[in-house]
Protein backbone atom coordinates (compact mmCIF):
# COMPACT_ATOMS: atom_id res chain seq x y z
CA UNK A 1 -0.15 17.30 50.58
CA UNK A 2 -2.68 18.31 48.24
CA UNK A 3 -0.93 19.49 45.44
CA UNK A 4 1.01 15.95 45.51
CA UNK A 5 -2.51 14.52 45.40
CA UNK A 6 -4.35 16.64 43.20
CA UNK A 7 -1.03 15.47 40.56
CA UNK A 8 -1.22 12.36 40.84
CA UNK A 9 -4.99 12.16 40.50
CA UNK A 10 -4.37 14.10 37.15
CA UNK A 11 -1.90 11.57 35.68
CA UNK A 12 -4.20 8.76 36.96
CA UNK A 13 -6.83 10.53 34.97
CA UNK A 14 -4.88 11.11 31.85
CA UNK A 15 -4.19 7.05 31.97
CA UNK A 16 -7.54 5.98 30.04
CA UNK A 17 -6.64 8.86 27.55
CA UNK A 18 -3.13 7.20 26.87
CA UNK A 19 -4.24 4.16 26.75
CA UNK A 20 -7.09 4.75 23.97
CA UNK A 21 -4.40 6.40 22.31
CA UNK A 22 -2.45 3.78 22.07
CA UNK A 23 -4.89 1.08 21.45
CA UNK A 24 -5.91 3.16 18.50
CA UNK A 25 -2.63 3.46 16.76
CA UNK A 26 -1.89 0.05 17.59
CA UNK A 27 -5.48 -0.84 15.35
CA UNK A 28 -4.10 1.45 12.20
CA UNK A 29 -0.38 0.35 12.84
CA UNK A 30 -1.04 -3.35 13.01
CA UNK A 31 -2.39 -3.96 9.41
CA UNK A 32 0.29 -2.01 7.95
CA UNK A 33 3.39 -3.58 9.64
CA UNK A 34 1.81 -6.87 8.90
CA UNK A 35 1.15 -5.96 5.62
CA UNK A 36 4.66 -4.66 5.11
CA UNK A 37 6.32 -8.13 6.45
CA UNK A 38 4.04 -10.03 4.34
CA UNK A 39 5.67 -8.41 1.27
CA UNK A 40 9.11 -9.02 2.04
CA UNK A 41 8.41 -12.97 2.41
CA UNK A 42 8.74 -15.12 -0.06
CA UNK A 43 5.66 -17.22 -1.73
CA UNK A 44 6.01 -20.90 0.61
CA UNK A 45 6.97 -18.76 3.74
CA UNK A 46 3.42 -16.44 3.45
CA UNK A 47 1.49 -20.19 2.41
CA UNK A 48 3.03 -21.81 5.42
CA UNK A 49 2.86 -19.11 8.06
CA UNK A 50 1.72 -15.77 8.84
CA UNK A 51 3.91 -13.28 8.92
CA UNK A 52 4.28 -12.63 12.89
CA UNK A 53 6.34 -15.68 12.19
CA UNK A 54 8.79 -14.41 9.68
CA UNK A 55 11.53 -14.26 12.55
CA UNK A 56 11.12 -17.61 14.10
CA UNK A 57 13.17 -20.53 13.49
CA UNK A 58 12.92 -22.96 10.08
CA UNK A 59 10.33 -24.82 9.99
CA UNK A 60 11.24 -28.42 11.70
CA UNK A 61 13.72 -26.93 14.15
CA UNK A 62 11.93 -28.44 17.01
CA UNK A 63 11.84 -31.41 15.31
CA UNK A 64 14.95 -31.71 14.06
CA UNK A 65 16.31 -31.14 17.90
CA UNK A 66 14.30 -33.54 19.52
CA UNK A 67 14.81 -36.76 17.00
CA UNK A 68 18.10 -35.92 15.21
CA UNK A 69 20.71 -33.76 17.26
CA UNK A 70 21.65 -35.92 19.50
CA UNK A 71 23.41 -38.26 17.04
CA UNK A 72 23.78 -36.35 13.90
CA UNK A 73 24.83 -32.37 15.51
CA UNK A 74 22.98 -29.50 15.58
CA UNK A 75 24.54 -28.25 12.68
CA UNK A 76 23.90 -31.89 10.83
CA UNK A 77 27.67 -32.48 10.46
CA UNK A 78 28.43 -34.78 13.24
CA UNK A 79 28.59 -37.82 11.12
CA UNK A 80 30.93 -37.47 8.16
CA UNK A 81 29.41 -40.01 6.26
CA UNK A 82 25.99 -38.76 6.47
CA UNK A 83 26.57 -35.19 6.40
CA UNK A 84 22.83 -33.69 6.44
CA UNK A 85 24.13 -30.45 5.50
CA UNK A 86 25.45 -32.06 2.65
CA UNK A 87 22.87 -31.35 -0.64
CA UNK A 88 23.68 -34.47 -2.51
CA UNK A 89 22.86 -36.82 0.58
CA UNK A 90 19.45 -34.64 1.45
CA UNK A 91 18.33 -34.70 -2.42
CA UNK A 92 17.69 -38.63 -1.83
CA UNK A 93 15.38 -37.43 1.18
CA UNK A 94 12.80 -35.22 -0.66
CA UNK A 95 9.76 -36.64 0.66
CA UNK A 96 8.95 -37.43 4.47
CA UNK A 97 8.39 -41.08 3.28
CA UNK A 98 11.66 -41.23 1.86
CA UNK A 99 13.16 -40.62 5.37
CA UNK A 100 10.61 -42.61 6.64
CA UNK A 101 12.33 -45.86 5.00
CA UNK A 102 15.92 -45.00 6.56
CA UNK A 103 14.78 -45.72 9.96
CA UNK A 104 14.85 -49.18 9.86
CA UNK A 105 17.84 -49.16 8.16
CA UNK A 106 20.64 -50.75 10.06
CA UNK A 107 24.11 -48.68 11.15
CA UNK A 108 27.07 -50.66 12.83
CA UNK A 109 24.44 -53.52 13.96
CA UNK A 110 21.87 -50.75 15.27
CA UNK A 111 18.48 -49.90 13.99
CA UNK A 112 19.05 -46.26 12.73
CA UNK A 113 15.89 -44.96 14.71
CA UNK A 114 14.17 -47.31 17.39
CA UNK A 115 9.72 -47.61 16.17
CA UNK A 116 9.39 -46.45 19.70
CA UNK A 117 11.61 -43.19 19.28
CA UNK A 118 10.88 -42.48 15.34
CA UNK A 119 8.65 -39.35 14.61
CA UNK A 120 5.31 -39.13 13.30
CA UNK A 121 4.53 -38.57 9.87
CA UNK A 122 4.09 -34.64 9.95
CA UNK A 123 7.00 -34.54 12.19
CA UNK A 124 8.91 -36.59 9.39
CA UNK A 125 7.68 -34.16 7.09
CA UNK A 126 9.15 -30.56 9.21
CA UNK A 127 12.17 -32.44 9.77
CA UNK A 128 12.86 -33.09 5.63
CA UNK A 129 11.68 -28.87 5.11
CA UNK A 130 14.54 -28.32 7.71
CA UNK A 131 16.83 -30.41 6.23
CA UNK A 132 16.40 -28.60 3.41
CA UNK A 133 17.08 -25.27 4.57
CA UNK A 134 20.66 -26.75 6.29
CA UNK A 135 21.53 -28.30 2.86
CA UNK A 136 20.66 -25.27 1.10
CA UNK A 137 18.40 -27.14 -1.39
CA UNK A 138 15.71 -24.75 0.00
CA UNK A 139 17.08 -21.08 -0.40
CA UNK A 140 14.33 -19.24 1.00
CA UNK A 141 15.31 -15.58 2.49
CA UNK A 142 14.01 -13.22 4.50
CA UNK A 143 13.47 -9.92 4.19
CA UNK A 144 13.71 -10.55 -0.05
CA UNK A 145 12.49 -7.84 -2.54
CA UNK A 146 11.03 -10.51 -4.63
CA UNK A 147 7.90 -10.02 -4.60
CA UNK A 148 7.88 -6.32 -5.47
CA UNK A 149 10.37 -6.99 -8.51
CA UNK A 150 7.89 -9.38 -9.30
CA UNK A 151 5.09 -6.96 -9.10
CA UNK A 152 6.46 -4.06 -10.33
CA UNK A 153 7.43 -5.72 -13.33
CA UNK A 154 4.35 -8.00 -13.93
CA UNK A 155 5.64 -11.37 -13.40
CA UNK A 156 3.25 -14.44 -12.73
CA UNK A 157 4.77 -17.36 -12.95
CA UNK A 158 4.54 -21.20 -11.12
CA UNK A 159 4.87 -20.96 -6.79
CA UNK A 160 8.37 -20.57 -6.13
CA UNK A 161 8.95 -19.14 -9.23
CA UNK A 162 9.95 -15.52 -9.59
CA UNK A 163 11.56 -13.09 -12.11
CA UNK A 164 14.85 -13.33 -10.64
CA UNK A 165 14.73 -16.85 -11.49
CA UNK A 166 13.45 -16.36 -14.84
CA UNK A 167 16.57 -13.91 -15.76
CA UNK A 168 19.16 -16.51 -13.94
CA UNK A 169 17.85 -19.08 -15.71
CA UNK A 170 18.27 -16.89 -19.24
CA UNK A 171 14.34 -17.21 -19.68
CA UNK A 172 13.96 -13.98 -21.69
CA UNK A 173 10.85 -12.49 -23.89
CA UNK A 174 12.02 -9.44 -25.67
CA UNK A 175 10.00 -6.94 -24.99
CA UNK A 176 8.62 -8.37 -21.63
CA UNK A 177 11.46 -9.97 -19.79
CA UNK A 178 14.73 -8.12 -20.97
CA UNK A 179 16.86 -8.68 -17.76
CA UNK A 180 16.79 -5.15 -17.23
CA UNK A 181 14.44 -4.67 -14.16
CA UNK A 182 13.65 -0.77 -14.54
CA UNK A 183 13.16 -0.94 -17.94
CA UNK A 184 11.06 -4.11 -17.69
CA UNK A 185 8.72 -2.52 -15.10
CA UNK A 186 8.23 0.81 -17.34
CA UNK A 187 7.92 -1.30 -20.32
CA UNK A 188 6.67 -4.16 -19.82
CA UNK A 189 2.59 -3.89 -20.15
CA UNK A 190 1.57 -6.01 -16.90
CA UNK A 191 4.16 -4.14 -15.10
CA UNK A 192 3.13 -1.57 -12.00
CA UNK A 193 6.09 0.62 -12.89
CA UNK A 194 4.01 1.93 -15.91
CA UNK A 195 1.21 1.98 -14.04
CA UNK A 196 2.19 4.26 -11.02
CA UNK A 197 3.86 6.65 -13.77
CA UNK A 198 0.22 6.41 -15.08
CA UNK A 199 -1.48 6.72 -11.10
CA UNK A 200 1.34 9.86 -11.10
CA UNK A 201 -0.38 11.45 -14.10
CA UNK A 202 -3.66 10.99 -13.29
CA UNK A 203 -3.18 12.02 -9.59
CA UNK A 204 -1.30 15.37 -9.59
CA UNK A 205 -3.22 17.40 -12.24
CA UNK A 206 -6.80 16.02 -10.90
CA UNK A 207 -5.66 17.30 -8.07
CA UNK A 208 -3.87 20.87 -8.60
CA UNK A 209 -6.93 21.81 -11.04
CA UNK A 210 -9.97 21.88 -8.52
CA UNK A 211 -7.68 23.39 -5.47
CA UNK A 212 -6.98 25.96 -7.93
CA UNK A 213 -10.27 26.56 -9.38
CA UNK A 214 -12.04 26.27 -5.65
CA UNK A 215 -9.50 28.61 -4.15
CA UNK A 216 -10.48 31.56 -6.45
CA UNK A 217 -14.35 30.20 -6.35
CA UNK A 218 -14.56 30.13 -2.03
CA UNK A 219 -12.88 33.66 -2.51
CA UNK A 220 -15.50 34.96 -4.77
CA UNK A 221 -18.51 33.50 -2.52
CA UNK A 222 -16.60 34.76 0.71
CA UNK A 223 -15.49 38.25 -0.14
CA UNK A 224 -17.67 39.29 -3.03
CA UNK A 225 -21.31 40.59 -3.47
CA UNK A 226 -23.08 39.60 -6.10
CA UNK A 227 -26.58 38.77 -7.18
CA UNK A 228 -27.35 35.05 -6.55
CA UNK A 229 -24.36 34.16 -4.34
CA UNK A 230 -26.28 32.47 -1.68
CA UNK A 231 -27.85 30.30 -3.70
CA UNK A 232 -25.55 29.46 -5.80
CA UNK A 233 -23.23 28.44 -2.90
CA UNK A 234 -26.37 26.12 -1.98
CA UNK A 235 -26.52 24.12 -5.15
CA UNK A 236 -23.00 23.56 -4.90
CA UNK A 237 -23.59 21.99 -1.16
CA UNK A 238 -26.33 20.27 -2.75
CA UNK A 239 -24.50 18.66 -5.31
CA UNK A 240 -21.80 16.80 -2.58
CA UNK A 241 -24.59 14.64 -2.47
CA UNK A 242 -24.95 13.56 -6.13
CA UNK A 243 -23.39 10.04 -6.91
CA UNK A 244 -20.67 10.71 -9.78
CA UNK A 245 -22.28 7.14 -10.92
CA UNK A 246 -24.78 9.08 -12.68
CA UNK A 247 -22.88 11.01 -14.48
CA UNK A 248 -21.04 8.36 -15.83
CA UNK A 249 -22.47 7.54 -19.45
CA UNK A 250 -23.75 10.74 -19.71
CA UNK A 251 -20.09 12.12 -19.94
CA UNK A 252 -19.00 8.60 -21.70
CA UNK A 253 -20.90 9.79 -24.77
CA UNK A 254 -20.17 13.81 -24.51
CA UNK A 255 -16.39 12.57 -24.27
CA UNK A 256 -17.27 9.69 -27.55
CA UNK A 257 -18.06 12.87 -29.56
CA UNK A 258 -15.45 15.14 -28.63
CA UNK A 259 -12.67 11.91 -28.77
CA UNK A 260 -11.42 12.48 -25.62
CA UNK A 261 -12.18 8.99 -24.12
CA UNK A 262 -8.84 7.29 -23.51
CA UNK A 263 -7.11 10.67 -22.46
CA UNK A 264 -5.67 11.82 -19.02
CA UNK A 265 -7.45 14.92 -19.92
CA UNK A 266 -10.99 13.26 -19.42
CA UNK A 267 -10.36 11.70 -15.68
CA UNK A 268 -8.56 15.36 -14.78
CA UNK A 269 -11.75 17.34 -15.96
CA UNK A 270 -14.01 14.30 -14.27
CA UNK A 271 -12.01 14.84 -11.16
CA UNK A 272 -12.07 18.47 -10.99
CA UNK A 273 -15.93 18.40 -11.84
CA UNK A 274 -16.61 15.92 -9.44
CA UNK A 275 -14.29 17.75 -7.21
CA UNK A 276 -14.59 21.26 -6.79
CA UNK A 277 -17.89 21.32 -4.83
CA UNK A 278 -16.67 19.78 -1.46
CA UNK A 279 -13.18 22.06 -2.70
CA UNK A 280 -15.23 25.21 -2.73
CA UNK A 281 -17.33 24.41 0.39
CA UNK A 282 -14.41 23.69 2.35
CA UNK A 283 -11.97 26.74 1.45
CA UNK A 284 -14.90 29.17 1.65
CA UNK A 285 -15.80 28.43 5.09
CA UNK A 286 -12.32 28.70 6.16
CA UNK A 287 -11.48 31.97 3.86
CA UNK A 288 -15.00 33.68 4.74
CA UNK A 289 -13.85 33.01 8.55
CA UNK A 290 -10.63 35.06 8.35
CA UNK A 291 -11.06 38.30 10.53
CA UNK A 292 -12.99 40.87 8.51
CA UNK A 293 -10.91 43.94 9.84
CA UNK A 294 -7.55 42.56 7.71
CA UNK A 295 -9.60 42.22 4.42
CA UNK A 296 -11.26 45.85 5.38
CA UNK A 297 -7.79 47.46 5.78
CA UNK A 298 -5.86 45.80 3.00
CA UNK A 299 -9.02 47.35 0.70
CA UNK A 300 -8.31 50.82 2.64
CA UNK A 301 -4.60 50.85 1.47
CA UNK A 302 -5.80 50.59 -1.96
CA UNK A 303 -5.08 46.63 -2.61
CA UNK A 304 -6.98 45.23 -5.24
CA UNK A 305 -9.27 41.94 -5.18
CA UNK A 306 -6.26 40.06 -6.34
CA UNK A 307 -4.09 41.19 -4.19
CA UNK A 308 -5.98 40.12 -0.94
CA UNK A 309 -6.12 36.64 -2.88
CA UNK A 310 -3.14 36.08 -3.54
CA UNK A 311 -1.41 37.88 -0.38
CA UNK A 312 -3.68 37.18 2.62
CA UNK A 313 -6.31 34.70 0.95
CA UNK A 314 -4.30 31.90 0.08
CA UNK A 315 -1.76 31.97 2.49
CA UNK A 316 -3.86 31.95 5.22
CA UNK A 317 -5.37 29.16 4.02
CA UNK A 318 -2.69 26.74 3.79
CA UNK A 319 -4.11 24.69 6.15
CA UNK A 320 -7.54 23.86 4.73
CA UNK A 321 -5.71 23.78 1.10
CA UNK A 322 -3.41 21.45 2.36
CA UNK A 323 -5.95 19.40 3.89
CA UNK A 324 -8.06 19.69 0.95
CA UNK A 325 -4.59 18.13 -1.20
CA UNK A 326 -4.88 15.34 1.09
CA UNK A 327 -8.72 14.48 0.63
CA UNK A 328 -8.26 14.90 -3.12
CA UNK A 329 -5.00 12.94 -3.57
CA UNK A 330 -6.22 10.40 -2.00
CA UNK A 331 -9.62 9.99 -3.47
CA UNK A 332 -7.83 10.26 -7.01
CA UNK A 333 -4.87 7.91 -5.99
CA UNK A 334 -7.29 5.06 -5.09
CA UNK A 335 -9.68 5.52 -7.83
CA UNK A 336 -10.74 2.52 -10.10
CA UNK A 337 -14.07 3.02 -11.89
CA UNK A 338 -13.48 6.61 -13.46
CA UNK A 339 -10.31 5.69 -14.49
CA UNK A 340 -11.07 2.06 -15.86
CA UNK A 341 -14.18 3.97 -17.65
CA UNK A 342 -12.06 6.43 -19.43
CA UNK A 343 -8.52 4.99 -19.89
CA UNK A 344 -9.56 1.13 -19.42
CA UNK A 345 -6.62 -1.16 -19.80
CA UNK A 346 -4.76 0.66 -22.29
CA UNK A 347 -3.47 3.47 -20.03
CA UNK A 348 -3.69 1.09 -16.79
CA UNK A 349 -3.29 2.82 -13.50
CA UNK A 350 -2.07 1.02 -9.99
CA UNK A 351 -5.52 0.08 -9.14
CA UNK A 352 -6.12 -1.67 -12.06
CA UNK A 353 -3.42 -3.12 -12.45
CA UNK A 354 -3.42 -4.65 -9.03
CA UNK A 355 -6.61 -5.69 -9.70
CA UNK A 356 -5.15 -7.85 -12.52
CA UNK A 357 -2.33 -9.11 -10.61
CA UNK A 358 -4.35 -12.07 -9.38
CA UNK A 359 -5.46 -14.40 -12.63
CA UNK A 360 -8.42 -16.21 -13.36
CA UNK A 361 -6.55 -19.65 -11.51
CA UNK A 362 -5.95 -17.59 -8.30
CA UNK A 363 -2.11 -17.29 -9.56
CA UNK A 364 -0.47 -14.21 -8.28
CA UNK A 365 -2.13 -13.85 -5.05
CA UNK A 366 1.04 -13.85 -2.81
CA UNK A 367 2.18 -10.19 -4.93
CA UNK A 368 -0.64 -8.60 -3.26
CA UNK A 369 1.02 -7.09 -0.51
CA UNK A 370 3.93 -5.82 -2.10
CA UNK A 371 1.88 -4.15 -5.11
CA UNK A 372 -0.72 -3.00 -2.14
CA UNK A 373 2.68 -1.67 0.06
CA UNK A 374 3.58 0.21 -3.29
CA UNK A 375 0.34 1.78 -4.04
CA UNK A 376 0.71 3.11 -0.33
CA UNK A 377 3.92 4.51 -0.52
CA UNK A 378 3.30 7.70 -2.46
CA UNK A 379 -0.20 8.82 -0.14
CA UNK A 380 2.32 8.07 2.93
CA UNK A 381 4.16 10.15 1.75
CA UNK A 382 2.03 12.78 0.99
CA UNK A 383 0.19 12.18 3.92
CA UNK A 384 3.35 12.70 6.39
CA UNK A 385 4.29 15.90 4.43
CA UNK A 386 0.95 17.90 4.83
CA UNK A 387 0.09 16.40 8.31
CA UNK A 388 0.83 19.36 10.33
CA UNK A 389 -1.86 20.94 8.67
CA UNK A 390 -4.42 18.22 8.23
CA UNK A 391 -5.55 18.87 12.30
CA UNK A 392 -6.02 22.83 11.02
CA UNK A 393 -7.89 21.69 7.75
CA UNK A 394 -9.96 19.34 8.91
CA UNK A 395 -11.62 21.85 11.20
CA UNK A 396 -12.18 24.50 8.22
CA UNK A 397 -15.36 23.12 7.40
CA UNK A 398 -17.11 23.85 10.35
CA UNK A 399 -15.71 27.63 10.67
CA UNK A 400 -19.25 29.74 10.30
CA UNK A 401 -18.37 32.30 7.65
């Protein structure tokens, strides 16, 4: 009996455990999933509702049930003269006062809707939105890509308005609005096509350069003697702490003379600069941890510095470079000041450009979660690729080497 009871008082003990668990994805999953919904809806849907509603019924349903079915159908077709799924008959019944003034109206010697049975006036209202959807006059859809060709290719127009539109319409502006979405969105200068190609180029260099540079840098202050290396290593712990905000217009001008301002290269070498101390910190904890006795025999068989670098250095620290990829891909990815600093909005990256989405008038607004949901994509991404290492890395700065 007690090994019956000594299990089940372990899985009643790892139920808190699960449950935290839970709870705690739930907190990071939430946002996203409503964040992801939210993009697929289109602009009157998101200002209506929020988007744990996106599968309920139209607007009005209810409504449109408890006044209407019984004499006109569920489906609005019951009476062929009055067909409400009709769209010339519901065009005369735009406004919830226009089918307001029906309901006295008289039908075969009957009073079309008894005062004591009529709905109220924001009843009268949902019902006319639902009639619309029947009719088709109102053609919303859901899930709809919308917004994102609207963001991707920089489109602010009226509510309810949206590039599609624009191109079925024949509203073209050569040069901005060609028809041609891809092209538009790598084109067109508002467009977030040309600015994650931008993010892209920005993003992978600033981030190859200090990995590369820290890897052979935490080698050097793990594995070699030489005069000054402990205090060196110091400054550079010291300088985590220094706000890259100072160095901001002191670089400006250095860049001004050598006319590099407006060039990826400036943001990479601001990156790597900025980046390479918490690099180097990192990778030599977790490289001066490695067991001594492998670097100690690989010397014995007559490999040289290089070789125990590149052979057992590196690849043993996968995990804390990968980790490190992570932390510096993602610090790059969502970076706004150095890059609106040094490329401004010439060279615009995502977060600039999402930054812009949104005008002066508060136009734009509802293309925030799709250009927020596209800005995410590429980090997921990298995220989900490196994550069975991230555990590993994140541990390599507390190794003692």
């Amino acid at each position: 009996m007690s090994r019956p009871l000594s299990g089940l008082n372990r899985f009643l003990g790892r139920i808190p455990v699960h449950l935290a668990v839970i709870l705690m994805c739930l907190v990071w999953l939430l946002p996203t999933l409503g964040l992801f919904v939210t993009s697929l809806r289109q602009f009157a849907d998101v200002n209506e509702t929020g988007w744990w509603m996106a599968t309920a019924p139209p607007k009005g349903t209810s409504d449109y049930q408890l006044f209407c079915s019984s004499c006109h159908g569920t489906d609005g077709k019951k009476i062929p003269e009055t067909d409400l799924s009709d769209p010339e008959v519901i065009s005369k019944l735009r406004r919830s006062y226009h089918l307001a003034a029906t309901f006295a109206n008289e039908y075969d010697g009957r009073v079309h809707v008894p005062e004591a049975d009529r709905p109220n006036e924001r009843q009268a209202a949902d019902i006319v939105a639902y009639l619309k959807r029947i009719s088709g006059l109102d053609t919303r859809e859901f899930p709809t890509l919308g917004n994102y060709v609207d963001a991707l290719t920089g489109f602010i127009g009226t509510p309810g308005d949206t590039y599609l539109k624009a191109v079925e319409r024949e509203d073209f502006i050569p040069g901005e609005r060609t028809g041609d979405v891809l092209k538009d969105a790598l084109t067109t200068q508002r467009g977030m096509g040309r600015a994650f190609i931008n993010s892209l180029l920005v993003a992978v260099p600033s981030t190859i350069l200090p990995i590369v540079l820290a890897s052979f840098a935490a080698y050097a202050f793990a594995w070699l003697d030489f005069r000054g290396r402990n205090v060196l290593f110091a400054i550079l712990v010291g300088l985590q702490v220094v706000p890259l905000q100072m160095a901001l217009i002191p670089i400006f001008r250095i860049y001004t003379q050598l006319n590099l301002n407006g060039t990826f290269l400036a943001v990479w070498l601001f990156h790597t600069g900025f980046g390479m101390p918490y690099a180097i910190y990192l990778l030599r904890n977790f490289i001066g941890g490695l067991p001594r006795d492998l670097f100690e025999s690989i010397y014995l068989d007559g490999a040289s510095h290089w070789t125990a670098f590149t052979k057992l250095a590196i690849p043993l620290a996968t995990p804390a470079i990968a980790s490190l990829g992570i932390f510096q891909f993602l610090w790059v990815w969502n970076d706004l000041l150095i890059a609106l600093v040094f490329l401004g909005g010439t060279t615009p990256v995502l977060t600039y450009r999402i930054s812009n989405l949104v005008t002066s008038l508060g136009a734009g607004w509802h293309l925030l979660t799709a250009a927020a949901f596209i800005s995410m994509l590429l980090p997921l991404i990298v995220f989900f690729a490196l994550q069975r290492f991230f555990v590993r890395g994140m541990l390599a700065g507390a190794v003692k080497g």
